[in-house]
Protein backbone atom coordinates (compact mmCIF):
# COMPACT_ATOMS: atom_id res chain seq x y z
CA UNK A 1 -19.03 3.11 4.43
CA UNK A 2 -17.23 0.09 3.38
CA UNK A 3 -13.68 -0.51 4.15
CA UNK A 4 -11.77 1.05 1.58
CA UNK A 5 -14.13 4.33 1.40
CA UNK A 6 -12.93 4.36 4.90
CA UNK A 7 -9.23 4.00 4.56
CA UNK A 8 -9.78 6.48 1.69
CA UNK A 9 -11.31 9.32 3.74
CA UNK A 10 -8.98 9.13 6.83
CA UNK A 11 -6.02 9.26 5.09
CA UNK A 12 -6.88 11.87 2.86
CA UNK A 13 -8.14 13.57 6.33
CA UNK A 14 -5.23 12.84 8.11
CA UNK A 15 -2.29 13.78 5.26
CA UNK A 16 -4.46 17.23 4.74
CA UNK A 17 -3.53 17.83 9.06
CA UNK A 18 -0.41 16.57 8.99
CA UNK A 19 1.28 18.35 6.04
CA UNK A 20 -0.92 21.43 7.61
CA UNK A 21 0.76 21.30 10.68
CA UNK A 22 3.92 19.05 9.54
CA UNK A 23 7.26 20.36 9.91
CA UNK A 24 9.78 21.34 6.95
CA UNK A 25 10.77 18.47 7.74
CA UNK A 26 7.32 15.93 7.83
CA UNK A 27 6.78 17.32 4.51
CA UNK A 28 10.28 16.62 2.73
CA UNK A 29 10.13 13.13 4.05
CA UNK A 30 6.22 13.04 2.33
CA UNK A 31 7.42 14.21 -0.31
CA UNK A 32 10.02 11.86 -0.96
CA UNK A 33 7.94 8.84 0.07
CA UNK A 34 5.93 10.14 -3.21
CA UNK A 35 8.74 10.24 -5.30
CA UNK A 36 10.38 7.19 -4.63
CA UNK A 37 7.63 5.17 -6.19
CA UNK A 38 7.58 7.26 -9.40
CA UNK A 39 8.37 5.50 -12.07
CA UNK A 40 12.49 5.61 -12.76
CA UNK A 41 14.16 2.33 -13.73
CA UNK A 42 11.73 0.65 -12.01
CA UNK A 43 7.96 1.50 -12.93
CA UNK A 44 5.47 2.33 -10.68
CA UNK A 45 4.04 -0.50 -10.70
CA UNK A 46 6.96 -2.78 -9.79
CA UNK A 47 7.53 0.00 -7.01
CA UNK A 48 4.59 -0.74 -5.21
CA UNK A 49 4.71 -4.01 -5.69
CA UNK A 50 7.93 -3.89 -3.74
CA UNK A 51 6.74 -1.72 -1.18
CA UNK A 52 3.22 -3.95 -0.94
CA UNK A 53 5.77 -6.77 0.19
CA UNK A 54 7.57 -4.71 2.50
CA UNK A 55 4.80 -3.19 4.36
CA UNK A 56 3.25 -7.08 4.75
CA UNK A 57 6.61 -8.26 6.24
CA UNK A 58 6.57 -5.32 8.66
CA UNK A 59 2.85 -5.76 9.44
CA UNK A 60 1.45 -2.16 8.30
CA UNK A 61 -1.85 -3.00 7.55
CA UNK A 62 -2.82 0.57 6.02
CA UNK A 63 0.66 0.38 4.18
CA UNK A 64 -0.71 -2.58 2.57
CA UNK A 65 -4.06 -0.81 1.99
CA UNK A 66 -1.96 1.96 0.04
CA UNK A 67 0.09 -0.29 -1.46
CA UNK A 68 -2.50 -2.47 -2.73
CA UNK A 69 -4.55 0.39 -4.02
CA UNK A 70 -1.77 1.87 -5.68
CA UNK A 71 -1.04 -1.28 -7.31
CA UNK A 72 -3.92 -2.05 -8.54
CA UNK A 73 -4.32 1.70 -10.23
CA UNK A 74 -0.96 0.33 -11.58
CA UNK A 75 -2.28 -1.76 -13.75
CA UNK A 76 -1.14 -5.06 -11.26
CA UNK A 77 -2.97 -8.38 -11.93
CA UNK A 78 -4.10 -10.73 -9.27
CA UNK A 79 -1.87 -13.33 -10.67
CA UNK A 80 1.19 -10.28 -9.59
CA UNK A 81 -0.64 -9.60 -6.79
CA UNK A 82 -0.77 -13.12 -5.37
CA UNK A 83 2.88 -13.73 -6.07
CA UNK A 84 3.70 -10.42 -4.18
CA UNK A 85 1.80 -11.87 -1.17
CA UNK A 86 3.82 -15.56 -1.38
CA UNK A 87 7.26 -13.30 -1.42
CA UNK A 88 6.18 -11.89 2.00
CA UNK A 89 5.36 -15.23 2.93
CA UNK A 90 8.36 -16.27 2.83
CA UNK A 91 10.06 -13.53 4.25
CA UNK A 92 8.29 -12.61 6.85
CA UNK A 93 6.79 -16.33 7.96
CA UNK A 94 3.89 -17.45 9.62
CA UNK A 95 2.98 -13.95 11.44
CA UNK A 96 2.19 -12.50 7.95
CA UNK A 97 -0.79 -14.68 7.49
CA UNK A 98 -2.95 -12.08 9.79
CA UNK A 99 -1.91 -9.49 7.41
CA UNK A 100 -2.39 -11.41 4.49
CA UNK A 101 -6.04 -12.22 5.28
CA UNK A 102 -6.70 -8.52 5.37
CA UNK A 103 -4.99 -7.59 2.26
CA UNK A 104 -7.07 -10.26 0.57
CA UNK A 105 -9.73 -8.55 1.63
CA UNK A 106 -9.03 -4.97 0.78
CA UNK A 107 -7.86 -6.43 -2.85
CA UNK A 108 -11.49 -7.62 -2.61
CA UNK A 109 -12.84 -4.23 -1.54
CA UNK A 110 -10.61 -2.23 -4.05
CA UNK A 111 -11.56 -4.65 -7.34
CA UNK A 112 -15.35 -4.07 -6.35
CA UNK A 113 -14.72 -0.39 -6.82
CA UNK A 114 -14.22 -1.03 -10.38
């Protein structure tokens, strides 16, 4: 299973548990973690371009995973992509490079999809 069925499966695994078992709570704050990246002044798109920098700056590789997937159903480029990953650069420094070498290759992962 390659890396992105993977993410795929366990989070769809893992949400299905959690919003099982989730509190009122755990479920109001999924809920609006999905509606803050609907489209509203901002599209969608920019939205989780935004949060795709975010998550690299605070190191949450399956963030980025989600954020990257997102994007990319989106309609994001590689060219908007790639200048998403230089603004975490520069925020977040050096210690984002890890990060950004597995984003790379989940972008990679996700494109093959199709």
């Amino acid at each position: 299973m390659s890396r992105y069925d993977e993410f795929q499966a366990f989070r769809a695994e893992l949400n299905e548990k959690i919003l099982a078992r989730g509190t009122t709570q755990t479920r109001r704050f999924f809920t609006l973690d999905t509606k803050t990246y609907e489209a509203g002044a901002l599209d969608a798109k920019t939205k989780e371009l935004l949060g795709l920098s975010a998550s690299m700056v605070l190191r949450c590789d399956d963030c980025i995973a989600y954020h990257i997937d997102q994007a990319v159903k989106a309609g994001a480029t590689d060219q908007e992509l790639w200048e998403t990953f230089d603004i975490a650069l520069v925020v977040g420094g050096s210690i984002v490079i890890p990060h950004l070498r597995r984003a790379v290759a989940f972008l990679e992962a996700c494109r093959a999809r199709g």
